[in-house]
C-alpha atoms as a PDB file:
ATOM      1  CA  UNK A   1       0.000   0.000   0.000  1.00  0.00           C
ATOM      2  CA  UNK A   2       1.390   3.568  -0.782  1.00  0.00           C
ATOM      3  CA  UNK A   3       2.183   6.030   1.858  1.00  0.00           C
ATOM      4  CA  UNK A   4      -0.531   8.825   2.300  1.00  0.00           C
ATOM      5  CA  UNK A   5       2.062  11.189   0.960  1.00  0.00           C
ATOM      6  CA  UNK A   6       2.279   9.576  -1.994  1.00  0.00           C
ATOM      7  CA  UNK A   7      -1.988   9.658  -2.547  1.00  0.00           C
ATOM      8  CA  UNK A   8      -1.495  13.128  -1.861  1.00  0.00           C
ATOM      9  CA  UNK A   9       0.869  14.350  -4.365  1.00  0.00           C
ATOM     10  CA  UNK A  10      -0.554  11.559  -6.979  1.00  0.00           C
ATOM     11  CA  UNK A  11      -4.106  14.266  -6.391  1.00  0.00           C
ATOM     12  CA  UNK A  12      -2.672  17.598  -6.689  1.00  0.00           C
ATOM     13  CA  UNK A  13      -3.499  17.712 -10.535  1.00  0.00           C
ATOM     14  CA  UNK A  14      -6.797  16.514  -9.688  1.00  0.00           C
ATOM     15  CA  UNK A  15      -7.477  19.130  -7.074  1.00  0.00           C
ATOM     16  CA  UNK A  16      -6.107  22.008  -9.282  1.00  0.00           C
ATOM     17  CA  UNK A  17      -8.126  21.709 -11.975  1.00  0.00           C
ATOM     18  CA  UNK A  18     -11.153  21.531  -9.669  1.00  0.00           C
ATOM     19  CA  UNK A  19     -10.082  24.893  -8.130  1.00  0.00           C
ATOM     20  CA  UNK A  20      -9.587  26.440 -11.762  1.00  0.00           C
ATOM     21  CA  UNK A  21     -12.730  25.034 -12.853  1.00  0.00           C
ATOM     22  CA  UNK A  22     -14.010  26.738  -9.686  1.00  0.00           C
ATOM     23  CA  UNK A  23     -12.426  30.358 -10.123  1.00  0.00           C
ATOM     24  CA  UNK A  24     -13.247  30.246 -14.003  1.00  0.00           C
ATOM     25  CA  UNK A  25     -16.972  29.341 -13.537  1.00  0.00           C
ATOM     26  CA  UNK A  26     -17.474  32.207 -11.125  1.00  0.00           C
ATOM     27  CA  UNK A  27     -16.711  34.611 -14.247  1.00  0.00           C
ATOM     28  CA  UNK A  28     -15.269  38.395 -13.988  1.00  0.00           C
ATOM     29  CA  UNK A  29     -16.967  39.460 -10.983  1.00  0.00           C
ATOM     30  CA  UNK A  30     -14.557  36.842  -8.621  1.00  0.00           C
ATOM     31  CA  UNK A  31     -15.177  37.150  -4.664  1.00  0.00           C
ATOM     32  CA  UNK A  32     -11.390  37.095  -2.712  1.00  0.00           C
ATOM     33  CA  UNK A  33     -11.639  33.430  -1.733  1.00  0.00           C
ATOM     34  CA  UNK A  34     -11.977  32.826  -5.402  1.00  0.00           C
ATOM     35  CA  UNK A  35      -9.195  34.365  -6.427  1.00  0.00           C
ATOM     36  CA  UNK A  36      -7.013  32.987  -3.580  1.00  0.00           C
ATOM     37  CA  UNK A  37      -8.565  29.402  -4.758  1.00  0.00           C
ATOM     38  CA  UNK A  38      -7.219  30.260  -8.103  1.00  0.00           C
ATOM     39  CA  UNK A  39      -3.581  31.239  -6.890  1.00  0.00           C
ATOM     40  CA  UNK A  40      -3.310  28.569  -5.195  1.00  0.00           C
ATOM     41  CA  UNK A  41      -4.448  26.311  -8.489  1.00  0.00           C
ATOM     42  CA  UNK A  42      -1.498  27.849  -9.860  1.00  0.00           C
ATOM     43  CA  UNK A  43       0.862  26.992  -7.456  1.00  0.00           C
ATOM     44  CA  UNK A  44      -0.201  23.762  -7.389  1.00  0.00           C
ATOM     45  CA  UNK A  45      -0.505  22.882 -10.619  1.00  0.00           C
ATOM     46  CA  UNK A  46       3.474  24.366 -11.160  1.00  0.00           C
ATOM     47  CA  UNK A  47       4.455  22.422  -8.276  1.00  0.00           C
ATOM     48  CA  UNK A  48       2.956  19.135  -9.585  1.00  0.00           C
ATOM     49  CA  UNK A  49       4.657  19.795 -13.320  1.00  0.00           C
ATOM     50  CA  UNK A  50       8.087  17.509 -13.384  1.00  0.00           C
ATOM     51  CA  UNK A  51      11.515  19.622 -13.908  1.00  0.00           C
ATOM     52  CA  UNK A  52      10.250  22.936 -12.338  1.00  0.00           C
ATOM     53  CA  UNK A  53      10.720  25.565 -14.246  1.00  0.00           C
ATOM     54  CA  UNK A  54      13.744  27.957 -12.733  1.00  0.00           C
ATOM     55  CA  UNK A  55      13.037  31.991 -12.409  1.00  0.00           C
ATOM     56  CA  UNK A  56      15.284  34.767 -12.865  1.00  0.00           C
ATOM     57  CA  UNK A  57      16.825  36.003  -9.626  1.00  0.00           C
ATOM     58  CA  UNK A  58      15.530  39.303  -8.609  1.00  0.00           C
ATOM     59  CA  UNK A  59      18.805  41.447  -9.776  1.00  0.00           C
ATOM     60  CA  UNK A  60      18.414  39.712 -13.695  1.00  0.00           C
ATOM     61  CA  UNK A  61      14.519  40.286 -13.415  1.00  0.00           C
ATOM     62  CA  UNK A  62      15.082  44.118 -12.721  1.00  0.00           C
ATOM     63  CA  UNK A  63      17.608  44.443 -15.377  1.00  0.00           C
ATOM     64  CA  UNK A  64      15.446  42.905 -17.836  1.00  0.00           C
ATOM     65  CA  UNK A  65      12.366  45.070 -17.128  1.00  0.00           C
ATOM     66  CA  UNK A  66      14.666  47.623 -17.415  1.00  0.00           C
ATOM     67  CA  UNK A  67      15.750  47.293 -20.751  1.00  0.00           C
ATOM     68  CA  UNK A  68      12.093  46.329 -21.596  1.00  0.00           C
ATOM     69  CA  UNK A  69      11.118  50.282 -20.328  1.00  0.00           C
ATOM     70  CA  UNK A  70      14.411  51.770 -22.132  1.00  0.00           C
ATOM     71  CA  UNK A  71      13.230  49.615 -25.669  1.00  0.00           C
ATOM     72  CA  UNK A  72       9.677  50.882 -25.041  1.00  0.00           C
ATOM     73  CA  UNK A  73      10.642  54.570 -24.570  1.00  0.00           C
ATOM     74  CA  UNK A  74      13.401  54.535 -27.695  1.00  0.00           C
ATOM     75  CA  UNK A  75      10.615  52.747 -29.833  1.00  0.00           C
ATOM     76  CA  UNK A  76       8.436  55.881 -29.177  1.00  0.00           C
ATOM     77  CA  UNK A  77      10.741  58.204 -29.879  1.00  0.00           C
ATOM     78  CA  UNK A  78      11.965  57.147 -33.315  1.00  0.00           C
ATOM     79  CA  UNK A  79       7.912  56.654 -34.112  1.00  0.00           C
ATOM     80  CA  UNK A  80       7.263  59.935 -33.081  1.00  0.00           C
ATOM     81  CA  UNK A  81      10.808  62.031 -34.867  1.00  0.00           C
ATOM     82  CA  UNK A  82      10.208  59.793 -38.064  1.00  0.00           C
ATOM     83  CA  UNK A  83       8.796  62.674 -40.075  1.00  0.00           C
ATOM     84  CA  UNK A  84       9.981  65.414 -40.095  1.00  0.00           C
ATOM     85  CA  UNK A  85      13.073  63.230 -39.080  1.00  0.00           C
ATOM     86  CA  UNK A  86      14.074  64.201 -35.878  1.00  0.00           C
ATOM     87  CA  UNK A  87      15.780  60.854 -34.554  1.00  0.00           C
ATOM     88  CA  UNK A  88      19.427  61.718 -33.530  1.00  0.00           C
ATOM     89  CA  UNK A  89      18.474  65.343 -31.460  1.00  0.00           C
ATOM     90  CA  UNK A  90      15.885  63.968 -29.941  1.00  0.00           C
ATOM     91  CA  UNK A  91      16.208  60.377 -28.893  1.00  0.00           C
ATOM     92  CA  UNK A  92      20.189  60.102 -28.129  1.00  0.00           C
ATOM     93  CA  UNK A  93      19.259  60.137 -24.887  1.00  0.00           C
ATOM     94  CA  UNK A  94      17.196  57.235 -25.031  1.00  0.00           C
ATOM     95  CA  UNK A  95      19.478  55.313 -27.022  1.00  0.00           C
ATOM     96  CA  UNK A  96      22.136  56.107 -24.666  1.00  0.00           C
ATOM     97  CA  UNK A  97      20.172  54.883 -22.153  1.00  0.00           C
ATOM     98  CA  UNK A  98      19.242  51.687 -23.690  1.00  0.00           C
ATOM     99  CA  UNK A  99      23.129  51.025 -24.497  1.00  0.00           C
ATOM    100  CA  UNK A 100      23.786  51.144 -20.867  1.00  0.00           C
ATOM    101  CA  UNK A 101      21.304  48.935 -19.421  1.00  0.00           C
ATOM    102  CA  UNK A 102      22.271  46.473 -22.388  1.00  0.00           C
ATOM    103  CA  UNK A 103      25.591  46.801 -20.940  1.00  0.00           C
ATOM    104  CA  UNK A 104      24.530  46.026 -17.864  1.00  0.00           C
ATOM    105  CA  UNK A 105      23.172  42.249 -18.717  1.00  0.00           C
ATOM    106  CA  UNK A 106      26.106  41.965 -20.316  1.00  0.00           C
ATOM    107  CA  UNK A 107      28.234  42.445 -17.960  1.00  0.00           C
ATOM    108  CA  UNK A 108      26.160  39.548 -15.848  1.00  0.00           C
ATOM    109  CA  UNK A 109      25.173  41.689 -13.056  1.00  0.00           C
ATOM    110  CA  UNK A 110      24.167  39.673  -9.934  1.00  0.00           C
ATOM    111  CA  UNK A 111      24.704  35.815  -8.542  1.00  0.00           C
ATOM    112  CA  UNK A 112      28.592  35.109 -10.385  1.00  0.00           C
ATOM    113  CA  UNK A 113      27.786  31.470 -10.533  1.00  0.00           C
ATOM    114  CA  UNK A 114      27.221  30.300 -13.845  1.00  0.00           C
ATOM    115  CA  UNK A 115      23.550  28.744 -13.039  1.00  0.00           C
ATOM    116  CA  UNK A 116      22.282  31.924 -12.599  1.00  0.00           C
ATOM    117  CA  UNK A 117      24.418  34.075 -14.789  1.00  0.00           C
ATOM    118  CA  UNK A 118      22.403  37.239 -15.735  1.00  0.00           C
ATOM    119  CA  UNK A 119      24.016  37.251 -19.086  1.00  0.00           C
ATOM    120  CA  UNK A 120      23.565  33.679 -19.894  1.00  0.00           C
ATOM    121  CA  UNK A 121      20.044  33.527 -18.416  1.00  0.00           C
ATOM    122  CA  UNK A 122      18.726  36.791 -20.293  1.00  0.00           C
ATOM    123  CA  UNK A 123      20.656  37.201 -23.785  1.00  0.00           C
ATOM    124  CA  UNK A 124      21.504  33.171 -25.179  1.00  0.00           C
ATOM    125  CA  UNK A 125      19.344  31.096 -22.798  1.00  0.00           C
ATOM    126  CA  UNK A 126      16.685  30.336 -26.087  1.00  0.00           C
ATOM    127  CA  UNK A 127      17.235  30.260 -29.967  1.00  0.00           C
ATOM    128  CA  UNK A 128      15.138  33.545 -30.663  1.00  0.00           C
ATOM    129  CA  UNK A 129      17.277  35.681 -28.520  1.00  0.00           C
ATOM    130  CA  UNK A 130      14.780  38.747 -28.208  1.00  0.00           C
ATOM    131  CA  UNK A 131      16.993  41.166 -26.048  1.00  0.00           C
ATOM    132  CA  UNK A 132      19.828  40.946 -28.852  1.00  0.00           C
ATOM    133  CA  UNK A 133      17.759  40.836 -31.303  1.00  0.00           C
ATOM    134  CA  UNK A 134      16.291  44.263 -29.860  1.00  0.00           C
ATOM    135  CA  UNK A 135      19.683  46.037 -29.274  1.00  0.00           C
ATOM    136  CA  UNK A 136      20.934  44.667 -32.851  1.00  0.00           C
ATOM    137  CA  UNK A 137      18.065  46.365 -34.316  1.00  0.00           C
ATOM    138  CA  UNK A 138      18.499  49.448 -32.413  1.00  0.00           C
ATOM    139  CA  UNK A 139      22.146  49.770 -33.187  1.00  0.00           C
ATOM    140  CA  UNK A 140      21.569  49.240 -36.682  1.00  0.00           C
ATOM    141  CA  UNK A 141      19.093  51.954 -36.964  1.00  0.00           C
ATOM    142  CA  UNK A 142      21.096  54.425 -35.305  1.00  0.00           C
ATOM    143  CA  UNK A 143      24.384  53.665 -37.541  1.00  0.00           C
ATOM    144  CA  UNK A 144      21.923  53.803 -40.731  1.00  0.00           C
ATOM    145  CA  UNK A 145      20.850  57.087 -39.420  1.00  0.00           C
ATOM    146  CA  UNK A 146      25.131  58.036 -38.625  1.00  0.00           C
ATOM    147  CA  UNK A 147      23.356  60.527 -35.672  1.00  0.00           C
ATOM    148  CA  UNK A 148      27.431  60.254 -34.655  1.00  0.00           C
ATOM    149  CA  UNK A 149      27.937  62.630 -37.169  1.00  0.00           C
ATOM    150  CA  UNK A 150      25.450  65.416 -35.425  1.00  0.00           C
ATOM    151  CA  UNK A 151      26.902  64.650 -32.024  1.00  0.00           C
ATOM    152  CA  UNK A 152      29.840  64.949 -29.157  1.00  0.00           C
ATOM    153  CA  UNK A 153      32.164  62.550 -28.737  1.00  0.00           C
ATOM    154  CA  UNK A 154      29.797  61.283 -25.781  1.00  0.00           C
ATOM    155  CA  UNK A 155      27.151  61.551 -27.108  1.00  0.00           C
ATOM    156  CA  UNK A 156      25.685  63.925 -24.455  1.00  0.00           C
ATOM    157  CA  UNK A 157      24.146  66.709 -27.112  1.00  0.00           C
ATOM    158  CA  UNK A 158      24.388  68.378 -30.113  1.00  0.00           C
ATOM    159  CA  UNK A 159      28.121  69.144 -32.157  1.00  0.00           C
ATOM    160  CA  UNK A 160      28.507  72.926 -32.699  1.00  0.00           C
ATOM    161  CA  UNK A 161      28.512  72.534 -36.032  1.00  0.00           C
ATOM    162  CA  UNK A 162      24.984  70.807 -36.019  1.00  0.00           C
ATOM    163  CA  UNK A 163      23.626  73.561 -33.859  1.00  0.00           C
ATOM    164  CA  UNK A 164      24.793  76.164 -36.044  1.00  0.00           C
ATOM    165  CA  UNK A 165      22.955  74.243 -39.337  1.00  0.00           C
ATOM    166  CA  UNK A 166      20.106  74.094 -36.847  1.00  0.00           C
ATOM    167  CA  UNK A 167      19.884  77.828 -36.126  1.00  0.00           C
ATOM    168  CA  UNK A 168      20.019  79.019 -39.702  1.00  0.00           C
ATOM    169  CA  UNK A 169      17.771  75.994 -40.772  1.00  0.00           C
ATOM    170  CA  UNK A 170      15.148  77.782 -38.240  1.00  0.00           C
ATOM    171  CA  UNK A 171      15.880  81.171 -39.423  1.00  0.00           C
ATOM    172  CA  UNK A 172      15.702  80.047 -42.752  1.00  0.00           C
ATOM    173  CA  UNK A 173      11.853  78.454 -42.395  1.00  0.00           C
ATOM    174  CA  UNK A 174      11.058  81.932 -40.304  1.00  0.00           C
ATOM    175  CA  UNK A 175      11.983  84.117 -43.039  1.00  0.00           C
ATOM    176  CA  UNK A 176      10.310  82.020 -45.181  1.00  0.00           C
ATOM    177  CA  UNK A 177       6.711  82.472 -43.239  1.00  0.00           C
ATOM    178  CA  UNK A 178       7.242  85.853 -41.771  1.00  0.00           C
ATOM    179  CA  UNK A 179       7.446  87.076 -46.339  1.00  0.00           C
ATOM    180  CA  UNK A 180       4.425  84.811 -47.016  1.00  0.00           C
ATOM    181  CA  UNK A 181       2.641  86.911 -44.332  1.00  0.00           C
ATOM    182  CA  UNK A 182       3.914  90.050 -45.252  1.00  0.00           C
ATOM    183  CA  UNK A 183       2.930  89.614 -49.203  1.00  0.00           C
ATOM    184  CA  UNK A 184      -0.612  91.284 -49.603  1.00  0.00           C
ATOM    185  CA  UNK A 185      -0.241  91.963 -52.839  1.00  0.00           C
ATOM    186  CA  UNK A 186      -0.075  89.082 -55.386  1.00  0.00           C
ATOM    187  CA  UNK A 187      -0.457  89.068 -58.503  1.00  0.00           C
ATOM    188  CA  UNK A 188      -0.182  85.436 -59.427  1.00  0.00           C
ATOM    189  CA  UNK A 189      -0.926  82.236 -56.951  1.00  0.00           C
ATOM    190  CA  UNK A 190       2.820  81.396 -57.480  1.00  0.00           C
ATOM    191  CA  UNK A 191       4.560  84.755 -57.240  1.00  0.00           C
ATOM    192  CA  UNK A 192       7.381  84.697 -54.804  1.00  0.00           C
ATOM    193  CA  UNK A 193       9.001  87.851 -55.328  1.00  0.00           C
ATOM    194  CA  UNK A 194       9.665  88.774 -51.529  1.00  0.00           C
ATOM    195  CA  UNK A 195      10.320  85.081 -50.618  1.00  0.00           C
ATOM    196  CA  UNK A 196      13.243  85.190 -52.901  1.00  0.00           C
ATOM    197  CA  UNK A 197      14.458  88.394 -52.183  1.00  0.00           C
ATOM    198  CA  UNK A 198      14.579  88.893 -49.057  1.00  0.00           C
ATOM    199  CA  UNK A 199      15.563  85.168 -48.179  1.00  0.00           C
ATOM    200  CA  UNK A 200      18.178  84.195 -50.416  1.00  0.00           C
ATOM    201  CA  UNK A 201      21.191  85.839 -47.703  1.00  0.00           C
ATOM    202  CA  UNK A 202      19.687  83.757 -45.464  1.00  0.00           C
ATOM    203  CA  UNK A 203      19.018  80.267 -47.572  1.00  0.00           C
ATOM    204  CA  UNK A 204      22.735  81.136 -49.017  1.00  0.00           C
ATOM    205  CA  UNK A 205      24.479  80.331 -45.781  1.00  0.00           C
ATOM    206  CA  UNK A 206      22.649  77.719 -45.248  1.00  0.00           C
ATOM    207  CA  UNK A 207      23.466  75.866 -48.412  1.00  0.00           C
ATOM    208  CA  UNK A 208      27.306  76.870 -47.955  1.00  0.00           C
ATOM    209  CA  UNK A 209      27.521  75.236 -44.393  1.00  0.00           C
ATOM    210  CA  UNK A 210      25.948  72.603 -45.772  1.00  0.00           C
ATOM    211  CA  UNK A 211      28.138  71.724 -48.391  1.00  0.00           C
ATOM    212  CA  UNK A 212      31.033  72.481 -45.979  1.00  0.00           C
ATOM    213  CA  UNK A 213      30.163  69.997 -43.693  1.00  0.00           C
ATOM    214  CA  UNK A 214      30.076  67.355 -46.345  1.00  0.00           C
ATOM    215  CA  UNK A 215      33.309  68.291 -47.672  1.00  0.00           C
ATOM    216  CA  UNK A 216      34.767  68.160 -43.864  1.00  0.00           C
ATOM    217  CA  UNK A 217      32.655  64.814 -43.430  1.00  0.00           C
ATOM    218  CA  UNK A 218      33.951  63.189 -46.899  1.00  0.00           C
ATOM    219  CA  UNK A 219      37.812  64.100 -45.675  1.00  0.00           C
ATOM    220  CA  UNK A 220      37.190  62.663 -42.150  1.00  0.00           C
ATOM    221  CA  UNK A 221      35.432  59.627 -42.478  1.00  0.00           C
ATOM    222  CA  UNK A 222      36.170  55.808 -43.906  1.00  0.00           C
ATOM    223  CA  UNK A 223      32.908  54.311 -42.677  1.00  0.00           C
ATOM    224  CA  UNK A 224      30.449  53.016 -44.780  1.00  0.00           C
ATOM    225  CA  UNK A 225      28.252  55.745 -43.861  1.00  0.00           C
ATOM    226  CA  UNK A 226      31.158  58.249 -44.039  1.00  0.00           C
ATOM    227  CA  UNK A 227      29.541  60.253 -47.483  1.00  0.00           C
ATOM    228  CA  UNK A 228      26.165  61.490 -45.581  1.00  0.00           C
ATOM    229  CA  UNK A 229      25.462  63.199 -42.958  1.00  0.00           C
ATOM    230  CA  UNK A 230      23.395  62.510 -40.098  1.00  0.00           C
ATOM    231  CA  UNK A 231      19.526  61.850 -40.964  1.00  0.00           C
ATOM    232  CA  UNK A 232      18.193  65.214 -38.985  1.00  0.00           C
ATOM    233  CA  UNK A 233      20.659  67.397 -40.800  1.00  0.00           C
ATOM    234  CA  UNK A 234      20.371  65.692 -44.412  1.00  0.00           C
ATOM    235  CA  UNK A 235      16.295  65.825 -43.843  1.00  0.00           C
ATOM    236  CA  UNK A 236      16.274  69.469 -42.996  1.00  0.00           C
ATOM    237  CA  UNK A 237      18.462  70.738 -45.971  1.00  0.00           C
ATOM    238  CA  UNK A 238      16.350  68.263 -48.064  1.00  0.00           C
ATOM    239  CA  UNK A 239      13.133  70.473 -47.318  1.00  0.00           C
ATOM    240  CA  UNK A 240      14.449  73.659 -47.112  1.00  0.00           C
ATOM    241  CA  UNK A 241      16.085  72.639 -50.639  1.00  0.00           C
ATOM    242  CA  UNK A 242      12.447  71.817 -52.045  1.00  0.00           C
ATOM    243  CA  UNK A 243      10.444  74.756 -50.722  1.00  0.00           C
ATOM    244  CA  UNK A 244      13.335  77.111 -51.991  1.00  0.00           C
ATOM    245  CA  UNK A 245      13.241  75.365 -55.718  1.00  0.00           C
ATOM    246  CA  UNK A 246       9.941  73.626 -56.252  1.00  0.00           C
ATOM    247  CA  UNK A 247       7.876  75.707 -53.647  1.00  0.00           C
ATOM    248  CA  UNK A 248       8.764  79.310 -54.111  1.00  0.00           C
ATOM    249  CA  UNK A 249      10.670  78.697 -57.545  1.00  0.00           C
ATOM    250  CA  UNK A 250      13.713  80.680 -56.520  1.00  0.00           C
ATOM    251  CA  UNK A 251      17.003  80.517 -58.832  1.00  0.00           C
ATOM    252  CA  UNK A 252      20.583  80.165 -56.587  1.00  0.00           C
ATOM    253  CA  UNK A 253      23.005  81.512 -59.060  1.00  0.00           C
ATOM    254  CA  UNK A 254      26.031  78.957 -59.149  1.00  0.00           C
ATOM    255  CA  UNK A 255      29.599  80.033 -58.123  1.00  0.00           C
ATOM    256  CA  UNK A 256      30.997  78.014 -61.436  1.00  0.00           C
ATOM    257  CA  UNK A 257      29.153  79.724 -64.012  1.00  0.00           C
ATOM    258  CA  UNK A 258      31.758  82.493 -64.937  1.00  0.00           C
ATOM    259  CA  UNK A 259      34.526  79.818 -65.345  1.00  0.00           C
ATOM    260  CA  UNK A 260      31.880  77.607 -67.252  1.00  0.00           C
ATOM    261  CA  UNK A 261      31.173  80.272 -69.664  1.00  0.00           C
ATOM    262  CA  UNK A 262      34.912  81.535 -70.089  1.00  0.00           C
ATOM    263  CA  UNK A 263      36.282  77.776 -71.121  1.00  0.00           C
ATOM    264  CA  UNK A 264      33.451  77.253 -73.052  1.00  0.00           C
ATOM    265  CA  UNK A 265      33.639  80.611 -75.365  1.00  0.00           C
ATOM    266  CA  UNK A 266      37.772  79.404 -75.373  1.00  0.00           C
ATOM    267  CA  UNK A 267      37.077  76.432 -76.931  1.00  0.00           C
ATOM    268  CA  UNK A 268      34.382  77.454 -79.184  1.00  0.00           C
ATOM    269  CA  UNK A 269      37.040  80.051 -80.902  1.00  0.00           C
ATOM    270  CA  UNK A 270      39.613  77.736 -81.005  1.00  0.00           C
ATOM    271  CA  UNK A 271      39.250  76.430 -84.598  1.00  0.00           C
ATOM    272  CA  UNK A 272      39.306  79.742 -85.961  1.00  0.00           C
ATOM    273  CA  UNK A 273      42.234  81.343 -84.492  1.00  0.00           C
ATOM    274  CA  UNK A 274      44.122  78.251 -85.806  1.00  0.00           C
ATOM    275  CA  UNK A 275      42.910  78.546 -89.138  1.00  0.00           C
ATOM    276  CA  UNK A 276      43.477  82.087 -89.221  1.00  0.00           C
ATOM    277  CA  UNK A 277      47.163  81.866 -88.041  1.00  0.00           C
ATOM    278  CA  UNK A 278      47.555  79.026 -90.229  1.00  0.00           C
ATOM    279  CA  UNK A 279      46.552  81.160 -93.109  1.00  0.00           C
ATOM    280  CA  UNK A 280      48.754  84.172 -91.755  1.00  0.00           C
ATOM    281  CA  UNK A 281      51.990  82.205 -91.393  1.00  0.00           C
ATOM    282  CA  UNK A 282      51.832  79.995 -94.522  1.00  0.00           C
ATOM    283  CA  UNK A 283      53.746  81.118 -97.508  1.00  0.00           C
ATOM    284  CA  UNK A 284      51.994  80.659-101.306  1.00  0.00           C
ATOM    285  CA  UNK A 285      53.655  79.071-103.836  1.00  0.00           C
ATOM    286  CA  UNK A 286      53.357  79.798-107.055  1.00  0.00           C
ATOM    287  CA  UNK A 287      51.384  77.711-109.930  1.00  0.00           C
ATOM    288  CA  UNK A 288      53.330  76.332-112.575  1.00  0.00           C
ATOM    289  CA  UNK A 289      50.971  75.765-115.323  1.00  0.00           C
ATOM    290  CA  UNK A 290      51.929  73.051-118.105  1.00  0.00           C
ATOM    291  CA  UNK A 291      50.047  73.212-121.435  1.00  0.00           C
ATOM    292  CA  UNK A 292      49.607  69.577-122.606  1.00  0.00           C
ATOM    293  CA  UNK A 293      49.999  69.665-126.691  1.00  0.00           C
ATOM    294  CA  UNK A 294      46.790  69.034-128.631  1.00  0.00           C
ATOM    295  CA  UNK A 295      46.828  66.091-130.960  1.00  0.00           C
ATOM    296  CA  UNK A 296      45.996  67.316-134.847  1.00  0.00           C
ATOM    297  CA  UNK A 297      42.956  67.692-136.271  1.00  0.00           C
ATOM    298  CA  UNK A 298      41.169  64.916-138.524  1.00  0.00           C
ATOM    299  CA  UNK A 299      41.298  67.366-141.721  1.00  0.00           C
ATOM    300  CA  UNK A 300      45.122  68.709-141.393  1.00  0.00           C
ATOM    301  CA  UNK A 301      46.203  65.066-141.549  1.00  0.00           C
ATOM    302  CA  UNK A 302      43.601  64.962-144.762  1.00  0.00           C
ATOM    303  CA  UNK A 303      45.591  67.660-146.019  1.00  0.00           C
ATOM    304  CA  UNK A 304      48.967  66.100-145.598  1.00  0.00           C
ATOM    305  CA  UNK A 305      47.978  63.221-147.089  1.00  0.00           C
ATOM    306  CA  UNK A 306      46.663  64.551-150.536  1.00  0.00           C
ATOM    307  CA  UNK A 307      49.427  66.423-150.705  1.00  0.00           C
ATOM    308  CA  UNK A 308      51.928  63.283-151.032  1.00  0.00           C
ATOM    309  CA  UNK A 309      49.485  61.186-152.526  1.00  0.00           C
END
């Protein structure tokens, strides 16, 4: 006969399910005995299962929920910067964040023993991986993006350089409204007279500083990435670019057209100053003309012939 311990443990499926069946039959509106009857279906049931299941130790779980709230917050972030693209000035501190607490389960924070290795428990303890595959994506997006290029070394702010574009990006779209306010007058529904005018200092300095910094970013930089700029800075030129052009329909006179022009007319008169000195230097020779001698006529040799005949 088996011990009563035995009977016991051999009915603890049994007698969870009847508590489940208990706390699900009493619906949504469950009294506190019910839902103590239903804990404690839980714990039974996961007590009865063979090979319980180990948790994370309290210092892993925090970390985790951690990076769960940095991923959450950085997610947001890009979703709400994706247009107009915003990313690298206003989420690098999220993503700097995020790179810390990933750093953190990596460095395997907590119990040192290897069963309950933060590190191994959290980032390679299943084949899907979700943590890397979270901070994999996230680091991807951010080098696609090269928001490096638009910040400090730490990556605590803004580079001078991008705060200057900034400012006369700003000014830029200000002059652009405060003109379109201040035009009353308007003869055509795509006249952009003032616009023009009394932007194009303005939208001139911009477009220099722009091409300077891909000039200084081109020298500088071996990365794949190394030919653009960071996505905020790129994005903002981008639209100032098509209001200036498509919008207002403003000419930028190029820097290269003088040169352009010069070469060209060069080349254009080349042929005929070579001609003309050709025909200035050469020296004319004179014709010789030789007379070939005309065969006889028909009736002289008639002639000579009755004559002898």
């Amino acid at each position: 006969m088996a011990p009563p311990w035995c009977l016991c443990w051999a009915l603890l499926p049994a007698l969870a399910l009847a508590l489940l069946g208990l706390a699900a039959a009493a619906g949504p509106r469950q009294t506190p005995a019910l839902e103590l009857a239903q804990e404690l279906a839980e714990e039974l049931w996961s007590a009865g299962l063979p090979g319980d299941l180990p948790e994370l130790e309290p210092e892993c779980r925090s970390l985790l929920a951690a990076f769960a709230e940095g991923s959450a917050a950085l997610t947001g972030c890009l979703g709400r910067r994706a247009r107009p693209v915003r990313l690298c000035q206003g989420c690098h501190g999220h993503y700097r964040r995020l790179l810390a607490q990933y750093d953190s389960i990596a460095r395997a924070v907590g119990n040192s023993s290897e069963s309950h290795n933060c590190a191994k428990s959290i980032l390679t303890s299943d084949r899907l991986q979700i943590v890397v595959t979270l901070s994999e994506f996230f680091n991807e997006t951010w080098e696609a993006a090269n928001c490096a290029n638009c910040l400090k070394n730490n990556s605590e702010g803004l580079s001078n350089s991008t705060e200057e574009f900034l400012d006369l990006f700003n000014k830029s779209l200000t002059c652009f409204e405060h003109n379109l306010q201040e035009q009353t007058i308007d003869l055509s529904p795509n006249n952009y007279t003032e616009v023009c005018k009394n932007c194009n200092d303005t939208y001139t300095k911009l477009n220099d500083l722009y091409n300077h910094l891909q000039r200084m970013n081109r020298q500088g930089g071996e990365s794949a990435h190394s030919a653009h700029l960071c996505i905020d800075v790129e994005d903002a030129m981008n639209i100032t670019r098509k209001l200036w052009s498509r919008t207002f329909n403003c000419s930028f006179p190029c820097s290269d057209t003088v040169p352009v022009i010069a070469v060209s007319s060069f080349i254009l008169f080349l042929p005929i100053v070579f001609y003309l000195s050709s025909f200035l230097h050469s020296k004319q020779k004179k014709r010789i003309l030789i007379l070939p001698k005309r065969i006889q006529s028909n009736a002289n040799l008639v002639n000579i012939q009755e004559k002898y005949s």
